[in-house]
Protein backbone atom coordinates (compact mmCIF):
# COMPACT_ATOMS: atom_id res chain seq x y z
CA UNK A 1 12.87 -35.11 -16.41
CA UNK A 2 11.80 -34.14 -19.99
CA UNK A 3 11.15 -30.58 -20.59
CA UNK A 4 7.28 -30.09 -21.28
CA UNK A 5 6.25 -28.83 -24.72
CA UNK A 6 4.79 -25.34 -25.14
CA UNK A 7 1.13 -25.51 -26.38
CA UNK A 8 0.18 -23.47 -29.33
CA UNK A 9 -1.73 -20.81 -27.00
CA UNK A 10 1.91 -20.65 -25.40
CA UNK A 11 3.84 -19.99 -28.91
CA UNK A 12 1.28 -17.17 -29.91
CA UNK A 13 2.06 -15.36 -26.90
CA UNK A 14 5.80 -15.42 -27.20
CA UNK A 15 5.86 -14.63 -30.49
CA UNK A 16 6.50 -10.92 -30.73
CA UNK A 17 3.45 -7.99 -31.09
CA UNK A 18 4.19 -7.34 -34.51
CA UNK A 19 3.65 -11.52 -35.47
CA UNK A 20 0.91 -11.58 -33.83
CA UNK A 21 -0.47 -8.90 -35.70
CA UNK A 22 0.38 -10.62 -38.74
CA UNK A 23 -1.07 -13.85 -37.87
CA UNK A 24 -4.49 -11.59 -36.96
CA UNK A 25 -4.66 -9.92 -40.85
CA UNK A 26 -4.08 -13.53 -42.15
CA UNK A 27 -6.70 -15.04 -40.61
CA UNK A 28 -9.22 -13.44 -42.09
CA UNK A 29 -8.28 -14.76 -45.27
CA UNK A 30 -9.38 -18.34 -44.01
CA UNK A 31 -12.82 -17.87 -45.64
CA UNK A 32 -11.15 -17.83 -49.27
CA UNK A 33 -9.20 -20.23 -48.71
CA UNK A 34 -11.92 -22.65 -48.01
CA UNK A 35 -13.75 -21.13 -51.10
CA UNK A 36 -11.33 -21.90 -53.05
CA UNK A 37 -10.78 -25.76 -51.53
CA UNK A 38 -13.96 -27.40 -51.23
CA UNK A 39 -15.89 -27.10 -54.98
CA UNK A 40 -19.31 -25.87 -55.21
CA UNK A 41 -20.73 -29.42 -56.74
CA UNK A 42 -23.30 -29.64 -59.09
CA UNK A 43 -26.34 -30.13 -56.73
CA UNK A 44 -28.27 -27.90 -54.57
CA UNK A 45 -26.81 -29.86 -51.38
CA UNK A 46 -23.57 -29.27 -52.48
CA UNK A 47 -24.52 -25.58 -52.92
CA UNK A 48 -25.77 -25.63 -49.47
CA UNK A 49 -22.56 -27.53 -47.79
CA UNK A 50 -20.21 -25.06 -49.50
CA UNK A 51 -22.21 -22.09 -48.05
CA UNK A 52 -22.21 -23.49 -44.64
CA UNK A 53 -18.38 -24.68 -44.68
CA UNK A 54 -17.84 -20.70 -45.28
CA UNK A 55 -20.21 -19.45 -43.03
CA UNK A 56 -18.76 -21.10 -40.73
CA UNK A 57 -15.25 -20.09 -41.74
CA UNK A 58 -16.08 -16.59 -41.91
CA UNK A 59 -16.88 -16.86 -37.94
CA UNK A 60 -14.01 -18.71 -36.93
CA UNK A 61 -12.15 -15.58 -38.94
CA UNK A 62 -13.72 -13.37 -36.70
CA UNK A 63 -13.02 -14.77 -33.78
CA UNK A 64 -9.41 -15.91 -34.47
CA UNK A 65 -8.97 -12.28 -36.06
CA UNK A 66 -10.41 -10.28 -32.87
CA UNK A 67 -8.19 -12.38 -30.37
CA UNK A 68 -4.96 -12.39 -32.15
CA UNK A 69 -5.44 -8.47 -32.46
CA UNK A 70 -5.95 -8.37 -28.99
CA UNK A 71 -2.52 -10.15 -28.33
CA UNK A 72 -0.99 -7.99 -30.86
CA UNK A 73 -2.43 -5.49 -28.78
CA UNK A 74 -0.94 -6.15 -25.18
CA UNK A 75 2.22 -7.46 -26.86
CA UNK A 76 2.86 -3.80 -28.05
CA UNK A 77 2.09 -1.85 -24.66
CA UNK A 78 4.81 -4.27 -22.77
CA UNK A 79 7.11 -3.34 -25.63
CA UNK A 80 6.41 0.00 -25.35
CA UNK A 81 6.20 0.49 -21.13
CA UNK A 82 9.16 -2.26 -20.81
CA UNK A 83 11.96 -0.76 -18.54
CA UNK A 84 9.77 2.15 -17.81
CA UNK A 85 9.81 2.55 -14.06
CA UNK A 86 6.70 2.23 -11.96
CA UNK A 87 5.44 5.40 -10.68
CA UNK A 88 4.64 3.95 -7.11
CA UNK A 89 8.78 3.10 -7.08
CA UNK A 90 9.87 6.68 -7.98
CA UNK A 91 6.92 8.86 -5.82
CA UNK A 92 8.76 9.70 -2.84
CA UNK A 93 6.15 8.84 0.42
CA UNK A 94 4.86 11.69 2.15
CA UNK A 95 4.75 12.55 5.21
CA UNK A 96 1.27 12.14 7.18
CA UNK A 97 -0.56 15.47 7.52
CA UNK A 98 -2.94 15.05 10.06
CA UNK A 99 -3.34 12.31 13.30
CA UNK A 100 -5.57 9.80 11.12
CA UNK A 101 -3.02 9.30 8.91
CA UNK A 102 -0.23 9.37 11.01
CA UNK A 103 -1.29 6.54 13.02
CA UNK A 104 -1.95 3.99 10.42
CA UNK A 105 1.36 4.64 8.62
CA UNK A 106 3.44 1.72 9.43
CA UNK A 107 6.65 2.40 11.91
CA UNK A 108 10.08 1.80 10.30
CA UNK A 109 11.88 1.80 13.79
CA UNK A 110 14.67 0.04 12.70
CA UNK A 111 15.61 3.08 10.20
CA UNK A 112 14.04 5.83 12.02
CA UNK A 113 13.88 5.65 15.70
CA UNK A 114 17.64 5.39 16.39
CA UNK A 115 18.53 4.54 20.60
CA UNK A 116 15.77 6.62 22.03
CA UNK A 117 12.78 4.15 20.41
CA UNK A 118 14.15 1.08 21.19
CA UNK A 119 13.29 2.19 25.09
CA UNK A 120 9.52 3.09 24.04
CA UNK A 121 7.87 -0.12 24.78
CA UNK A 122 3.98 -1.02 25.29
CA UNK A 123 4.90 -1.75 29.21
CA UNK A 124 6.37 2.12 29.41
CA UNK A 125 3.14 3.50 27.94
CA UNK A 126 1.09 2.03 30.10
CA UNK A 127 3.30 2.87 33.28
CA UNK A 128 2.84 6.76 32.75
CA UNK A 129 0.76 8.50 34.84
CA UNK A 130 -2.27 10.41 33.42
CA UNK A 131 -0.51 13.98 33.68
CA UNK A 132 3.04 12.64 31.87
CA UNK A 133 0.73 10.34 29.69
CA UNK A 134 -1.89 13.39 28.61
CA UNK A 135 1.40 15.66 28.00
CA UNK A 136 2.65 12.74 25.71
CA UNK A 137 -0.38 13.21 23.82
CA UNK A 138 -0.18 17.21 23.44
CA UNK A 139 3.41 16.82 22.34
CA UNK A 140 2.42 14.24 19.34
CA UNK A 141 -0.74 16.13 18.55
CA UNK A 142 1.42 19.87 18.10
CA UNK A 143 4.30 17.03 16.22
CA UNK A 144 1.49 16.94 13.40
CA UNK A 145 0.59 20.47 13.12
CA UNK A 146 -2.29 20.57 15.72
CA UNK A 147 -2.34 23.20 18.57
CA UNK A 148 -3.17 21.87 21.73
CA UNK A 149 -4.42 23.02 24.72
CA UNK A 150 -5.73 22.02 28.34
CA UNK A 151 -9.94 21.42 27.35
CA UNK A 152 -12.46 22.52 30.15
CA UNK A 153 -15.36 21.02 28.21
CA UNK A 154 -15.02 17.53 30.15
CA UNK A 155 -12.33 16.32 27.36
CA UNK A 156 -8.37 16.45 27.97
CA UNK A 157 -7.61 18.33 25.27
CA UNK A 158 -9.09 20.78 22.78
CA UNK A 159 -7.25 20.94 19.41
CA UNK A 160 -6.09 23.53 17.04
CA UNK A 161 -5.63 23.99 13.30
CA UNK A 162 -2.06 25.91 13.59
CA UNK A 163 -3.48 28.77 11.11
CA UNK A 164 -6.66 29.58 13.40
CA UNK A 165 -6.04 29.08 16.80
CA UNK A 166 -9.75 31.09 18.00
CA UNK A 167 -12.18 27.83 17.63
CA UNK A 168 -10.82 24.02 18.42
CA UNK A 169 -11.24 21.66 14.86
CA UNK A 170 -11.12 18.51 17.45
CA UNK A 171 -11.16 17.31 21.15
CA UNK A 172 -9.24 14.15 22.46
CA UNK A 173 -9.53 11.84 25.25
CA UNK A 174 -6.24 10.53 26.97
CA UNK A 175 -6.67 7.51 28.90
CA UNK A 176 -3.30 5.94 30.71
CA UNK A 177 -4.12 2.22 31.93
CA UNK A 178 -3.08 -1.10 31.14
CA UNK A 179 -6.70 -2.21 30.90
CA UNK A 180 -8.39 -1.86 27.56
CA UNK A 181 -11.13 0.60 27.23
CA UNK A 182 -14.47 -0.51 27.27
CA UNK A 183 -17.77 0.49 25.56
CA UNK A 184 -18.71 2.37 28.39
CA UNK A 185 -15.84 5.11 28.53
CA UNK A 186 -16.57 5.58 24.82
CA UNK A 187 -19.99 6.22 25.61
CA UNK A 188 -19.01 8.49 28.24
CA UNK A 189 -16.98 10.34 25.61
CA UNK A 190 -19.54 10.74 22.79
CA UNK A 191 -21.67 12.64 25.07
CA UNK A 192 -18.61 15.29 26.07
CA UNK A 193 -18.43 15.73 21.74
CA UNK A 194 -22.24 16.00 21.30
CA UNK A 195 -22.26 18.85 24.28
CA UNK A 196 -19.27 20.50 22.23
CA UNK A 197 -21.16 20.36 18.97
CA UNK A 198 -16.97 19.44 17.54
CA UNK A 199 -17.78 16.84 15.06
CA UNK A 200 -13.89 15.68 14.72
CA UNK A 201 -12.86 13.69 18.30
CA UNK A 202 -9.84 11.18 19.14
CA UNK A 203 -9.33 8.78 21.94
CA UNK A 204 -5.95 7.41 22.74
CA UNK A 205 -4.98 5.00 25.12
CA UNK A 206 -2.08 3.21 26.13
CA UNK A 207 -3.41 -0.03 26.32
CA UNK A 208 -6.48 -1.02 23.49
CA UNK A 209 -10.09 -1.26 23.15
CA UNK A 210 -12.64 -3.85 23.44
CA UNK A 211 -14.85 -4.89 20.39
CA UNK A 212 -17.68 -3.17 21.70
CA UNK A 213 -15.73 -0.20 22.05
CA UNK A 214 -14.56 -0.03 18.51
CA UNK A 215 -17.86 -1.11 17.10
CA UNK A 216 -19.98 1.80 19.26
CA UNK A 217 -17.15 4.08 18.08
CA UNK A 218 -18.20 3.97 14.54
CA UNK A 219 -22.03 5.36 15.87
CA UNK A 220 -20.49 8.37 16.83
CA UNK A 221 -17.26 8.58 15.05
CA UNK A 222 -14.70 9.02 17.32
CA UNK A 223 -11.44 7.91 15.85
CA UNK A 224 -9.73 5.50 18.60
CA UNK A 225 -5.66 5.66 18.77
CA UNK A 226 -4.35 2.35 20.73
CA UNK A 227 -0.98 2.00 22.29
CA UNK A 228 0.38 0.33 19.91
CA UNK A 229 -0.23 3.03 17.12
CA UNK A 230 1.09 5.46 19.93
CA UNK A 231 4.42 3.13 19.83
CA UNK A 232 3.89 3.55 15.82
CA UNK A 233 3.18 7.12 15.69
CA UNK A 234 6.34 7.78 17.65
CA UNK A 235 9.03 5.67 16.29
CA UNK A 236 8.08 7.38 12.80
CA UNK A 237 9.59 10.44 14.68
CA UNK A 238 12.93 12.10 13.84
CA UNK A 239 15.71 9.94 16.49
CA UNK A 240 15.90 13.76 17.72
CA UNK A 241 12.00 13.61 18.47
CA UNK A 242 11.52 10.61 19.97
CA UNK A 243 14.44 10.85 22.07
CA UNK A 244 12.99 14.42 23.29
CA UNK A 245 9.64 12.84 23.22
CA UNK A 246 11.25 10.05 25.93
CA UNK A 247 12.61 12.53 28.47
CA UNK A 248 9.14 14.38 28.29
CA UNK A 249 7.32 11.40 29.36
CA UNK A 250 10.07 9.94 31.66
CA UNK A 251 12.48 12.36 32.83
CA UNK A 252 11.90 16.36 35.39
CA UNK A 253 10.56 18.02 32.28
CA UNK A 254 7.08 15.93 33.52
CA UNK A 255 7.90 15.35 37.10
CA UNK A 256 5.13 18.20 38.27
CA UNK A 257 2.36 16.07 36.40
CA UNK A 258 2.87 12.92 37.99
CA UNK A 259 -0.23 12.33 39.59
């Protein structure tokens, strides 16, 4: 098959920045040229046709003048930024500070997680019982910085900034079932944070929430943590972590809160 010829708009922007530049300063000489072409004739017609051939000359300058400059123009910054490497490759991701985060960062289990997270499954999460499930919670809340106690305001758990343990930033809900929550036990919920006055709440589940759940969520903003960014949130743990995280939920250490 017969290699397809470049169009002109294709040649101008290979040529180089400094060509281009070039071509920009020559065209404004177009408007002599045709001064110098096309005589003036004797007649007031011909006076008239000559003026309008280089009015008309002058504004195709312009225009030819204004875009070739801006080639030149974005010829020279890839000259000058080529092989410069991209800021998003060489900023090093951090870590997530705080629960919001943490759960939308995506899981890299594969490089991460090591033995221990290949056993975390959605099926194990939503086998715990509410005491080794509500303990899995306060161990991933204190893993992000949070202090986090047993809450006797009608919530599971009240929640700590590590550097002022006297007043609670947050309260969360932990919910172990297999059934997705509904709109109801978010309702339920919203009330327990407006009694609290605590504008910051969370509700995690091991299973996932129904559309009306999500949507009546937003009304009171309570920041909903599914299963599956539980399974997220800890394969982005340490091997070490999730491993220890495995035998709290699973092994003696939570025997006594089976229930």
């Amino acid at each position: 098959m017969a290699r397809r010829a470049k169009t002109w708009i294709e040649t101008i922007l290979a040529l180089p920045w400094w060509a281009t530049g070039v071509l920009a300063a020559g065209s404004l000489l177009i408007p002599y040229f045709i001064q110098a072409i096309f005589p003036a004739g004797a007649t007031q017609a011909g006076f008239a046709f000559k003026r309008g051939i280089v009015s008309g000359a002058e504004l195709l300058s312009y225009f030819l003048a204004a875009s070739l400059f801006i080639v030149a123009l974005y010829g020279l910054g890839k000259a000058l930024f080529a092989g410069r490497p991209s800021g998003n490759r060489a900023r090093t991701k951090a870590a997530p500070a705080t629960p919001d985060a943490a759960v939308k960062a995506p899981a890299e289990a594969a490089d991460v997680a090591g033995e221990a997270a290949q056993e975390w499954s959605l099926e194990l999460l939503q086998s715990l019982s509410k005491g080794r499930f509500k303990t899995l919670c306060r161990a991933l809340f204190e893993d992000l910085g949070l202090l986090a106690r047993e809450s006797d305001c009608g919530a599971d758990l009240d929640l700590y900034a590590g550097n002022s343990p006297e007043s609670p930033v947050a309260i969360a809900k932990c919910k172990a079932s297999s059934d997705p929550v509904n709109a109801g036990d978010i309702l339920e919920f919203c009330g327990i944070v407006d009694q609290t006055g605590i504008g910051k709440s969370y509700f995690a589940t091991a299973s996932s929430f129904t559309e009306d759940a999500r949507n009546f969520s937003e009304t009171c903003d309570v920041s909903l943590i599914s299963g599956l960014q539980l399974l997220r949130l800890i394969t982005s743990r340490s091997p070490a972590k999730s491993a220890e995280l495995f035998e709290l939920a699973t092994g003696e250490a939570a025997g006594n809160l089976n229930n």
